[in-house]
C-alpha atoms as a PDB file:
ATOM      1  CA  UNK A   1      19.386  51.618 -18.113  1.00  0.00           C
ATOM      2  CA  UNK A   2      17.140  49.821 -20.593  1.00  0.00           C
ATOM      3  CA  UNK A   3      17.699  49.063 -24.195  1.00  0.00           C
ATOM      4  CA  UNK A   4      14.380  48.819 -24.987  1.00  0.00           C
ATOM      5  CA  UNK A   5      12.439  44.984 -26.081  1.00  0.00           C
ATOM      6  CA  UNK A   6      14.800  43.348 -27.994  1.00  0.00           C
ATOM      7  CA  UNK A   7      13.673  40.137 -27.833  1.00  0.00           C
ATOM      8  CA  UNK A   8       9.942  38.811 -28.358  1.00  0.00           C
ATOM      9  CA  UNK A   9       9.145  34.930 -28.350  1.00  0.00           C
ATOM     10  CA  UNK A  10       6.317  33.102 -29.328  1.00  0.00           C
ATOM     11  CA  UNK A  11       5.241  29.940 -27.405  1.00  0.00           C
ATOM     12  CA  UNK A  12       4.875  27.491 -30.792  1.00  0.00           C
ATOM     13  CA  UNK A  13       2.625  23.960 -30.324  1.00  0.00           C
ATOM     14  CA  UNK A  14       3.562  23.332 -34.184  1.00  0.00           C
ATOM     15  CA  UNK A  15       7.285  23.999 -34.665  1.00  0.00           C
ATOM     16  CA  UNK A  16       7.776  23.780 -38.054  1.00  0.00           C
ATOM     17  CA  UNK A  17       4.563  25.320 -39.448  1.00  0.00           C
ATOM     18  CA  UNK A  18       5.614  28.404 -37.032  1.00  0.00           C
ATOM     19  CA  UNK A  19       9.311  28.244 -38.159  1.00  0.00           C
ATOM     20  CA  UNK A  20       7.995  28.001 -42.206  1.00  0.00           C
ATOM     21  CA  UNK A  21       5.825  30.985 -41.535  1.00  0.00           C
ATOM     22  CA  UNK A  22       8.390  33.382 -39.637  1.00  0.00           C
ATOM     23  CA  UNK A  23      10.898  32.386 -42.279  1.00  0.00           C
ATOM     24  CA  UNK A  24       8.861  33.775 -44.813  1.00  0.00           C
ATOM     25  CA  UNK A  25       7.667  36.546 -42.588  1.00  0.00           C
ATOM     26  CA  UNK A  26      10.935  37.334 -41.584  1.00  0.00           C
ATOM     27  CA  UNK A  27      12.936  36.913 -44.899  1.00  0.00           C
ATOM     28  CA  UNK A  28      15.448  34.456 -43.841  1.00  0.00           C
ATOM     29  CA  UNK A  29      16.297  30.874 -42.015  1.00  0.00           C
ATOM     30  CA  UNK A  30      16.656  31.217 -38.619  1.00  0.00           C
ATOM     31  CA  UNK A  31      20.141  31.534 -36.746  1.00  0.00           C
ATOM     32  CA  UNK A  32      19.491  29.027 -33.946  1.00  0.00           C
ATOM     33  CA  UNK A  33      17.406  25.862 -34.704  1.00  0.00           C
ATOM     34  CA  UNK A  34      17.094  23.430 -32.324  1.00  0.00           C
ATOM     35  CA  UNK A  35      13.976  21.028 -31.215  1.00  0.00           C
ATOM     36  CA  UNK A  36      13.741  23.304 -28.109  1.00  0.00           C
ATOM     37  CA  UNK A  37      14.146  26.680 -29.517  1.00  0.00           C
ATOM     38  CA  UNK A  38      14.201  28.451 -32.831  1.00  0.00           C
ATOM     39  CA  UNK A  39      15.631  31.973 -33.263  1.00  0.00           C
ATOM     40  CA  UNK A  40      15.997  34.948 -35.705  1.00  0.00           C
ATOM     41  CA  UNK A  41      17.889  38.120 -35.335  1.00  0.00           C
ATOM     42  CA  UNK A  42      16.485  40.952 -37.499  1.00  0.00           C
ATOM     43  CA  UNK A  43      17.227  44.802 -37.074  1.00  0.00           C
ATOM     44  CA  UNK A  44      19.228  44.259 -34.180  1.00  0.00           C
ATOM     45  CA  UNK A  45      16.000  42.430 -32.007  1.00  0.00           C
ATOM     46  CA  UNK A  46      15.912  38.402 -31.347  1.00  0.00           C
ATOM     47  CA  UNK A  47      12.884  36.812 -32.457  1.00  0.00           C
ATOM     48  CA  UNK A  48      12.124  33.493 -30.974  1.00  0.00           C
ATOM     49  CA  UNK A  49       9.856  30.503 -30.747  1.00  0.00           C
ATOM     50  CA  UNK A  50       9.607  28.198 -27.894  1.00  0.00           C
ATOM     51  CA  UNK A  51       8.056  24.993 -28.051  1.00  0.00           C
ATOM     52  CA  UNK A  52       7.659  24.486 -24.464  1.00  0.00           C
ATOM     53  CA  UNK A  53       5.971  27.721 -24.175  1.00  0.00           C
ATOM     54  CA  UNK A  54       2.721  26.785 -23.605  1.00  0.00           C
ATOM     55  CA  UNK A  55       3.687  24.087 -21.080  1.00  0.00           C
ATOM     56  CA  UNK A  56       5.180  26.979 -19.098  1.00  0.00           C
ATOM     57  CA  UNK A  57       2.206  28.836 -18.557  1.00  0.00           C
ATOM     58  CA  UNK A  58       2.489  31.676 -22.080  1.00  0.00           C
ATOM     59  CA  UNK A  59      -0.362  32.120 -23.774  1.00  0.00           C
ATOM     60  CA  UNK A  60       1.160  34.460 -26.230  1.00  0.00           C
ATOM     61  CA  UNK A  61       4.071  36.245 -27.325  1.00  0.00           C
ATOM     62  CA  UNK A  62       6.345  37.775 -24.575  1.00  0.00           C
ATOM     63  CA  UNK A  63       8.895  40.753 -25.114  1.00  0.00           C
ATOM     64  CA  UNK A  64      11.851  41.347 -22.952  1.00  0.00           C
ATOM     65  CA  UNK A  65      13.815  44.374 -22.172  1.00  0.00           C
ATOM     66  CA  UNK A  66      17.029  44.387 -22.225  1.00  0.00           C
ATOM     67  CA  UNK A  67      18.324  46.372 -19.143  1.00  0.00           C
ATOM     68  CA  UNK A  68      22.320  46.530 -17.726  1.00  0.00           C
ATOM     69  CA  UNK A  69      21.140  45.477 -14.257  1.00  0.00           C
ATOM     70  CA  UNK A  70      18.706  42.951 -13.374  1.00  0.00           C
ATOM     71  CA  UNK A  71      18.493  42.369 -10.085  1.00  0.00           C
ATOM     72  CA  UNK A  72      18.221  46.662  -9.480  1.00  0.00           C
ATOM     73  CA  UNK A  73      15.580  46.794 -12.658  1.00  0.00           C
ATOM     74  CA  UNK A  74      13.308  44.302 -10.346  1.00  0.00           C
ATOM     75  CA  UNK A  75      13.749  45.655  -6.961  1.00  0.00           C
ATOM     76  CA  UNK A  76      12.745  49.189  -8.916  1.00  0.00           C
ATOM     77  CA  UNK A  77       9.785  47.513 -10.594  1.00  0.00           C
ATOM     78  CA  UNK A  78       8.643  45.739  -7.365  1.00  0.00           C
ATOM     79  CA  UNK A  79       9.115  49.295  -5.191  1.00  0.00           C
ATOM     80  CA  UNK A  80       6.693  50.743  -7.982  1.00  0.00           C
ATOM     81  CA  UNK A  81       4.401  48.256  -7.295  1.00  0.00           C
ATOM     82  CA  UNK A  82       4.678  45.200 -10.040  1.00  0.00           C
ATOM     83  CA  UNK A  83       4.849  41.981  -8.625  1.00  0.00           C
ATOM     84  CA  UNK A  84       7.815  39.541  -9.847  1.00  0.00           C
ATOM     85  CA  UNK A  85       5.960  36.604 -11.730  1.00  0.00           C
ATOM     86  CA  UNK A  86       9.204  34.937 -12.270  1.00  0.00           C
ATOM     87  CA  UNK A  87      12.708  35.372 -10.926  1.00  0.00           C
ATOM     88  CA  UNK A  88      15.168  36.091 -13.662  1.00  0.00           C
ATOM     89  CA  UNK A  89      17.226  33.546 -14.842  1.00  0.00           C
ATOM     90  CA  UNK A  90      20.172  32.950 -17.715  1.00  0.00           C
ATOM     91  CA  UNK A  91      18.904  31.920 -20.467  1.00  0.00           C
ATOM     92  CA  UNK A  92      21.359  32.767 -23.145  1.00  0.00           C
ATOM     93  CA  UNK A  93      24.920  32.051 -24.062  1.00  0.00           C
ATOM     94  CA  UNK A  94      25.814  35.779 -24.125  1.00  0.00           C
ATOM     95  CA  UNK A  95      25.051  36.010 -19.966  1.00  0.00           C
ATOM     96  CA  UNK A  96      22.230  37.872 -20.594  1.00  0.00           C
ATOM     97  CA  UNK A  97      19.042  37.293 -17.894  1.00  0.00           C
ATOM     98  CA  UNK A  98      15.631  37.464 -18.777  1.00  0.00           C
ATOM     99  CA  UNK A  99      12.850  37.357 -16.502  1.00  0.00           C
END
């Protein structure tokens, strides 16, 4: 079962312009801020921005949907025909995968 996108992150080359301008879009300082990642939660979704981003390969923003099982949300993705990009890894203290 999916929860929907509840997180979106934004590869960021210029950190702290990006971080300035989602605090003001946003209306608040950011929960987690670290040189490798800085993060908002708003209306129950994560909003992110990733330094590295770019240096992985995004070119833009990337959402993520939260489902309860990974592994079976791929294999049922793949069986209809997506191909996996990425395997899912752990990216979070809460256990959660993304991928």
């Amino acid at each position: 079962m999916t929860e929907g996108v509840k997180t979106v992150i934004f590869p960021s080359r210029i950190l702290d312009g990006a971080k300035a301008l989602f605090t003001a879009l946003l209306g608040a300082a950011p929960e987690s801020d670290t040189p490798y990642y800085v993060g908002w939660k708003v209306a129950g979704q994560d909003v992110g921005l990733d330094p590295n981003g770019h240096a992985q390969g995004l070119t833009g923003p990337v959402a993520y949907f939260h489902v309860d099982d990974i592994a079976g949300s791929v294999q049922a993705l793949a069986a209809a025909g997506g191909e996996v990009q990425q395997e899912p890894n752990d990216v979070g203290a809460a256990g959660r995968s993304h991928g």
